[in-house]
C-alpha atoms as a PDB file:
ATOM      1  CA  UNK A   1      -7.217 -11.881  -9.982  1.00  0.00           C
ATOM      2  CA  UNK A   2      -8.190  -9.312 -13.218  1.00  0.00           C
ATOM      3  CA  UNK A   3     -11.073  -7.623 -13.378  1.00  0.00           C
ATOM      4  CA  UNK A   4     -11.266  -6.483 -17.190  1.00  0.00           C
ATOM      5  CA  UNK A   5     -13.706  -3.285 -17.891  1.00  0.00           C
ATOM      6  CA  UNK A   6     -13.857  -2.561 -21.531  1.00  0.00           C
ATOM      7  CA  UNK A   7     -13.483   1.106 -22.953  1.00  0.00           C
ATOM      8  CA  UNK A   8     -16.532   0.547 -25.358  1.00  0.00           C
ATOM      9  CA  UNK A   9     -18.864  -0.517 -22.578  1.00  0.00           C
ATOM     10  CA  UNK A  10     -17.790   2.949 -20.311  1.00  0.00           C
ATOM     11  CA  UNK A  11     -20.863   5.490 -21.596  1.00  0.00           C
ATOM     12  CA  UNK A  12     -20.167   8.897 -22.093  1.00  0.00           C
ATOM     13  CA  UNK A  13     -21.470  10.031 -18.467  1.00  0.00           C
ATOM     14  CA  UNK A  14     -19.277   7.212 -16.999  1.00  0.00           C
ATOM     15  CA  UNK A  15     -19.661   3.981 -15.451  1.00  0.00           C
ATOM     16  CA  UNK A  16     -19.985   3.420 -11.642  1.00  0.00           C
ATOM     17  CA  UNK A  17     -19.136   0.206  -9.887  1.00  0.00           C
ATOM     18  CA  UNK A  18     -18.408  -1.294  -6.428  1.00  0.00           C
ATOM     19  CA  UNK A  19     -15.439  -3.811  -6.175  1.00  0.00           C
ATOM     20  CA  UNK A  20     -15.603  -5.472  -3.038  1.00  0.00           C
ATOM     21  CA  UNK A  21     -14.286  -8.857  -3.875  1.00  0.00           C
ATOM     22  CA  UNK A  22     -11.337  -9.620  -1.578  1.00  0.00           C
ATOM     23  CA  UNK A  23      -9.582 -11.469  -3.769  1.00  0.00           C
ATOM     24  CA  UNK A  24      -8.436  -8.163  -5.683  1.00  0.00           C
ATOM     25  CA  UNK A  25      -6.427  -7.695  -2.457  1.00  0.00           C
ATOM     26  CA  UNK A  26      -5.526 -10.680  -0.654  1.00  0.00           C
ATOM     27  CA  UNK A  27      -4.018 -12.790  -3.287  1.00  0.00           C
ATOM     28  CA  UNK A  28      -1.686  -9.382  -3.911  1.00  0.00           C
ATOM     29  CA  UNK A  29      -0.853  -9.536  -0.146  1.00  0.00           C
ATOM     30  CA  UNK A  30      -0.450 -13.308  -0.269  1.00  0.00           C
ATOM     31  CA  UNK A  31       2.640 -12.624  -3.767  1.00  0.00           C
ATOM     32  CA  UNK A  32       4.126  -9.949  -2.145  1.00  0.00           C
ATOM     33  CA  UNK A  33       4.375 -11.448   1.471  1.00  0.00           C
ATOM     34  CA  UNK A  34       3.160  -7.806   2.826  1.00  0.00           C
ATOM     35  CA  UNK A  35       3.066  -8.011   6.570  1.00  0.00           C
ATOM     36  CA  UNK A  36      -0.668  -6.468   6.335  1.00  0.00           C
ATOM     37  CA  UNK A  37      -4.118  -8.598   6.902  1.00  0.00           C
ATOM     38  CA  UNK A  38      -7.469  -7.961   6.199  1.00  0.00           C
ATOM     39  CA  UNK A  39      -9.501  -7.083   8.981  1.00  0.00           C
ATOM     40  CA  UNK A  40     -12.542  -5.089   7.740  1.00  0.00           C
ATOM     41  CA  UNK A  41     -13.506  -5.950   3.882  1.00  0.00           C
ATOM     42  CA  UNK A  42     -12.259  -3.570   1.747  1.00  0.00           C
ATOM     43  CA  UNK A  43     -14.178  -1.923  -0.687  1.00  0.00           C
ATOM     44  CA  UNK A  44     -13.899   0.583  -3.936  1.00  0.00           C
ATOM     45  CA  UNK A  45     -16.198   2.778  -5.129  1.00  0.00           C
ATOM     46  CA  UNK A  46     -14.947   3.692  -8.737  1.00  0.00           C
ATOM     47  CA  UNK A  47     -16.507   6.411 -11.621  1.00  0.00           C
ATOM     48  CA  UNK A  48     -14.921   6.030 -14.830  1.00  0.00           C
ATOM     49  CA  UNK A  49     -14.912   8.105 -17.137  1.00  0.00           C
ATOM     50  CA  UNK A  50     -13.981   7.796 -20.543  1.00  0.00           C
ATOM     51  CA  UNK A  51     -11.885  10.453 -22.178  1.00  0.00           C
ATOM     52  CA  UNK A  52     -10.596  10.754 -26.001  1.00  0.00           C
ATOM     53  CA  UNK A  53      -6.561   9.552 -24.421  1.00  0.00           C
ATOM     54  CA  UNK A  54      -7.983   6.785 -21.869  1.00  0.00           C
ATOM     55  CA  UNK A  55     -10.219   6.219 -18.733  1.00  0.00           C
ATOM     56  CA  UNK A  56     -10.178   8.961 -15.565  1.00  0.00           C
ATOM     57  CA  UNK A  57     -10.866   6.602 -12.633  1.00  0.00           C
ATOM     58  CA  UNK A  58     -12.488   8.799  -9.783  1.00  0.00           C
ATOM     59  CA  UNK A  59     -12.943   6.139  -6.408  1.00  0.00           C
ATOM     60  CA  UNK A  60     -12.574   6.013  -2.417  1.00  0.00           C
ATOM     61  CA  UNK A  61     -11.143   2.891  -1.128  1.00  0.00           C
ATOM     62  CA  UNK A  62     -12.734   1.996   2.286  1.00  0.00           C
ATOM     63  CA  UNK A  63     -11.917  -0.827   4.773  1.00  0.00           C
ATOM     64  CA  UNK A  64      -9.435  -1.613   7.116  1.00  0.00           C
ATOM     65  CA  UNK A  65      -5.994  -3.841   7.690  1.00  0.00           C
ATOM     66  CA  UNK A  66      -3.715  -4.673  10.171  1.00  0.00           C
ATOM     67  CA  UNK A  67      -0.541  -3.842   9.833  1.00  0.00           C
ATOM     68  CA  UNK A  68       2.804  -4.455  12.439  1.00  0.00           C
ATOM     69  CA  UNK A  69       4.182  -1.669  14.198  1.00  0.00           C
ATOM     70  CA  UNK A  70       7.925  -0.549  12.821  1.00  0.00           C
ATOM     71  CA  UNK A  71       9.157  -0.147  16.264  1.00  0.00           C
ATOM     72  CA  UNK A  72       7.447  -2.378  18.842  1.00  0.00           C
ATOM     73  CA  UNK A  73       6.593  -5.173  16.203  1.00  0.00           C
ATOM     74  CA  UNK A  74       2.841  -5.324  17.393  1.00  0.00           C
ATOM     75  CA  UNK A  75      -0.217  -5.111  15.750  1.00  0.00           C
ATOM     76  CA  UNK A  76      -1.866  -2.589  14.663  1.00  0.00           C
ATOM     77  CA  UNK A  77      -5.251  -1.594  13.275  1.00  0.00           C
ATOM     78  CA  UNK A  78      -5.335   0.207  10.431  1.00  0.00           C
ATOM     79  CA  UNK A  79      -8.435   2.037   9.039  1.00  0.00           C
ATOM     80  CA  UNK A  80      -8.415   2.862   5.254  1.00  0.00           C
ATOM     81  CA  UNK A  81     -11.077   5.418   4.113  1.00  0.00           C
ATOM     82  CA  UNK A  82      -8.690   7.209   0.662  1.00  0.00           C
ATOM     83  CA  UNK A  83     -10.276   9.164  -1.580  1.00  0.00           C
ATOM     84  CA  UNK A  84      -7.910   8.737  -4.982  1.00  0.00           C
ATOM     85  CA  UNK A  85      -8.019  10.128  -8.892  1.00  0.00           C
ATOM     86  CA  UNK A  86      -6.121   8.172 -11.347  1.00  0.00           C
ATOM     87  CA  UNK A  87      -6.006   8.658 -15.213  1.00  0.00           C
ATOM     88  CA  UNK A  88      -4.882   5.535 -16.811  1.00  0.00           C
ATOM     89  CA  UNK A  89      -3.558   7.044 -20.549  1.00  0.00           C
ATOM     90  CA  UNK A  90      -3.474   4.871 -23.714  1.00  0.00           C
ATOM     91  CA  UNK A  91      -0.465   7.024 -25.252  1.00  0.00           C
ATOM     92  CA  UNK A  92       2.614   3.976 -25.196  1.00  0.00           C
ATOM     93  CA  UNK A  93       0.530   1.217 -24.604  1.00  0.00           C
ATOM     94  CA  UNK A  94       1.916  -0.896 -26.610  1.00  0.00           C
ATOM     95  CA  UNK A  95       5.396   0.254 -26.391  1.00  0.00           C
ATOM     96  CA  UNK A  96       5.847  -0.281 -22.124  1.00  0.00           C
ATOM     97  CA  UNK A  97       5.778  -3.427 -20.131  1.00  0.00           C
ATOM     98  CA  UNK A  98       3.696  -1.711 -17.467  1.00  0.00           C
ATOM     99  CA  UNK A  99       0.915  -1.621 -19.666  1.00  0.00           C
ATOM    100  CA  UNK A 100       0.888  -5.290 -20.803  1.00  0.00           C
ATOM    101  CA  UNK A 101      -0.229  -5.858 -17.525  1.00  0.00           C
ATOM    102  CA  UNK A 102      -3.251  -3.199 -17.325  1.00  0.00           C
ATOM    103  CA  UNK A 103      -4.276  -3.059 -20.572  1.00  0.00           C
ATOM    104  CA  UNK A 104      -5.402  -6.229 -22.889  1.00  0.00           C
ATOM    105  CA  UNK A 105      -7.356  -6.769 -26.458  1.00  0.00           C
ATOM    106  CA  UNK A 106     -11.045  -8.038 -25.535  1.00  0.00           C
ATOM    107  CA  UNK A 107     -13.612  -9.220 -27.473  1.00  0.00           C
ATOM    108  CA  UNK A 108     -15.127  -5.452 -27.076  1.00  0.00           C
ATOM    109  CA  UNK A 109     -11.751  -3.597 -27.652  1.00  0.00           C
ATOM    110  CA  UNK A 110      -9.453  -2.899 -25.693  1.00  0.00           C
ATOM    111  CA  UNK A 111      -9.723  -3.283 -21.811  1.00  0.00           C
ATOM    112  CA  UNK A 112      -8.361  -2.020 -18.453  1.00  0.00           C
ATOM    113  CA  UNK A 113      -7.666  -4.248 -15.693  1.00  0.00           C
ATOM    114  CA  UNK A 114      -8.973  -2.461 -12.441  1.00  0.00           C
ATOM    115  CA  UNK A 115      -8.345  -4.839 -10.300  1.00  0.00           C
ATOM    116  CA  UNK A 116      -4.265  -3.711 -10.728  1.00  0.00           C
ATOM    117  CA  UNK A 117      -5.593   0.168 -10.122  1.00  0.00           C
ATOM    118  CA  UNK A 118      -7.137  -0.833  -6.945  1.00  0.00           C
ATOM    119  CA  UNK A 119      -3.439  -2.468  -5.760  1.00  0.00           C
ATOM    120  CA  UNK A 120      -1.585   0.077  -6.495  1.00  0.00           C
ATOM    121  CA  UNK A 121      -4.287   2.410  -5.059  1.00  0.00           C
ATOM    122  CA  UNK A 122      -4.369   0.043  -1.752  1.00  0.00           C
ATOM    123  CA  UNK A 123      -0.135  -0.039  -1.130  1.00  0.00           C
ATOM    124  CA  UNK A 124      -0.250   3.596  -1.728  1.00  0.00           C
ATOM    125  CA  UNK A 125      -3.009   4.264   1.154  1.00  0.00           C
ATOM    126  CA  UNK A 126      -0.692   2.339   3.319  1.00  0.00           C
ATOM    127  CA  UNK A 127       1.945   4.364   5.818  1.00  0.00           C
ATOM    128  CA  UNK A 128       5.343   4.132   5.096  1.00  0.00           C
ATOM    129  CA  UNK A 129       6.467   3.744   8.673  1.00  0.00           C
ATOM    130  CA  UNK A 130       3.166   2.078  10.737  1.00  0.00           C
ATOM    131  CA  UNK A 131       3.439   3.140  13.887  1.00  0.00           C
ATOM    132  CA  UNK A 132       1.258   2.149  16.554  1.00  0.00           C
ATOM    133  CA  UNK A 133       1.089   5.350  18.341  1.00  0.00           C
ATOM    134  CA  UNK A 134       3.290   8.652  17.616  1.00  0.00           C
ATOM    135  CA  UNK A 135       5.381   7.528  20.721  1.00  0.00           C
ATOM    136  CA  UNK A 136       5.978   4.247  20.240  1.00  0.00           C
ATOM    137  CA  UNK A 137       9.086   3.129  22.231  1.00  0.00           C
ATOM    138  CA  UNK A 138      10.214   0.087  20.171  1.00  0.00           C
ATOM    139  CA  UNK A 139      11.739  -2.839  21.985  1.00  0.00           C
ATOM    140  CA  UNK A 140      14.438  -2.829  23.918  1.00  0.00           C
ATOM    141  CA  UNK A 141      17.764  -3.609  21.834  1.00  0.00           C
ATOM    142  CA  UNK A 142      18.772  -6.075  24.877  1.00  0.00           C
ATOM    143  CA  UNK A 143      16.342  -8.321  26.134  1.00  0.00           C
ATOM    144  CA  UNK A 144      13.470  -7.803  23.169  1.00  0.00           C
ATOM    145  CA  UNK A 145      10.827  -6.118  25.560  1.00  0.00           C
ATOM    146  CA  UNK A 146       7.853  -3.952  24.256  1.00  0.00           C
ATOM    147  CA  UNK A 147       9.041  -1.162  26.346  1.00  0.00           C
ATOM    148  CA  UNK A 148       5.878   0.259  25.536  1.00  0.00           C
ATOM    149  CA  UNK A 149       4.698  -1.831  28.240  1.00  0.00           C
ATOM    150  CA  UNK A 150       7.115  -0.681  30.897  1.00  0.00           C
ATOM    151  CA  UNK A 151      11.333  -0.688  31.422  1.00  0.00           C
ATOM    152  CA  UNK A 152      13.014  -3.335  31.479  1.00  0.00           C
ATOM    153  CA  UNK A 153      15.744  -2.978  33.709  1.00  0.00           C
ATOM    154  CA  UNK A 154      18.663  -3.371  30.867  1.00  0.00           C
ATOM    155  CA  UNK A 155      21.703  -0.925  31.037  1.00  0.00           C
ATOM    156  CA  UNK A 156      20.828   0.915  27.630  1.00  0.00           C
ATOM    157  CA  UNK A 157      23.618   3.617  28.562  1.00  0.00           C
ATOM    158  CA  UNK A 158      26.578   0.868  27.628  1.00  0.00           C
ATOM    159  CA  UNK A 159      28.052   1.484  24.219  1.00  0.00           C
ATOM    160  CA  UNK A 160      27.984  -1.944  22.028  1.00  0.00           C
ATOM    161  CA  UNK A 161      31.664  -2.894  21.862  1.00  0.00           C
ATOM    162  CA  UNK A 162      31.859  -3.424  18.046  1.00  0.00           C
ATOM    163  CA  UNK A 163      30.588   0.486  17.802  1.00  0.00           C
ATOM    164  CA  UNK A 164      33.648   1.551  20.505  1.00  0.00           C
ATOM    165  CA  UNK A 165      36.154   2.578  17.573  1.00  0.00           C
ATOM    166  CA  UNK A 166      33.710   5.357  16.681  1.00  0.00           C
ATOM    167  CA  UNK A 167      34.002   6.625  20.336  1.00  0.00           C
ATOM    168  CA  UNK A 168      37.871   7.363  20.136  1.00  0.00           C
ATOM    169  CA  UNK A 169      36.972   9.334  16.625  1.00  0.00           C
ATOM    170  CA  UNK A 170      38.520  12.571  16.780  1.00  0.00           C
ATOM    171  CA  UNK A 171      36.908  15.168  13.998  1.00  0.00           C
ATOM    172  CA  UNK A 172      38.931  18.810  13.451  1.00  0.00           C
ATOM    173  CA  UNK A 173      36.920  20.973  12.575  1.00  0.00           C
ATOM    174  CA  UNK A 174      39.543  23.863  11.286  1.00  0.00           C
END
């Protein structure tokens, strides 16, 4: 999905808009097999601004996904409200390959495509490591349980056996 916005038809003052069609993010999510869905629509509110090297892009990015814990492996909500500034510059635009993607020849001149802003805006709004809560336990290494929800009952104290030639490591330390 593109959504083109021409540099000739940004005034002076700016242009405002309001991208809310999902699209802009699922079919990314869909490519990239990102373990996130889409729970609340998300939206952008963008002002973009022309300037005399390219376009300042002013926005929030509202809505809300779920992601999978990194230690438990359950879901998780995940509320996105991300205020963001990006300035998309003209200089090497025809020179990089990262441009030939953003930036195309219209009918009006040249044009940006914003829906590949709002990506990278959305994947940078997400957490590195999701966790479910600060706390999180994870599963147990042994039998799989959420021990989130309560022990198990596994001997975690036992050393895995492939890991035992690390316990007979002697280090001197003069």
């Amino acid at each position: 999905m593109h959504i083109w916005v021409s540099f000739a038809e940004c005034p002076a003052q700016g242009r405002r808009l309001t991208i809310s069609e999902q699209a802009v993010w699922s079919e990314p999510l869909a490519e990239f097999e990102l373990n996130a869905e889409i729970v609340e629509p998300l939206t952008a509110e963008l002002h973009i601004v022309p300037q005399s090297d390219g376009l300042l892009i002013q926005g929030r990015l509202q809505g809300s996904v779920s992601l999978v814990c990194d230690r438990c492996t359950e879901s998780m909500p995940c509320p996105l409200d991300v205020p963001f500034t990006v300035f998309e510059s003209l200089e090497g635009q025809n020179e990089e390959e990262e441009y030939a993607e953003r930036f195309r020849q219209g009918g009006e001149g040249l044009e940006l495509d914003l829906a590949a802003v709002l990506w990278e805006q959305f994947v940078l709004a997400l957490p590195v490591k999701p966790l479910c809560m600060p706390n999180c336990r994870g599963i147990c290494p042994q039998c799989g349980r959420n021990l989130n929800a309560g022990e198990c009952g596994c001997d975690r104290n036992t050393l895995d056996p492939r890991l035992e030639v690390l316990r007979r490591l002697q280090i001197n330390t003069s």
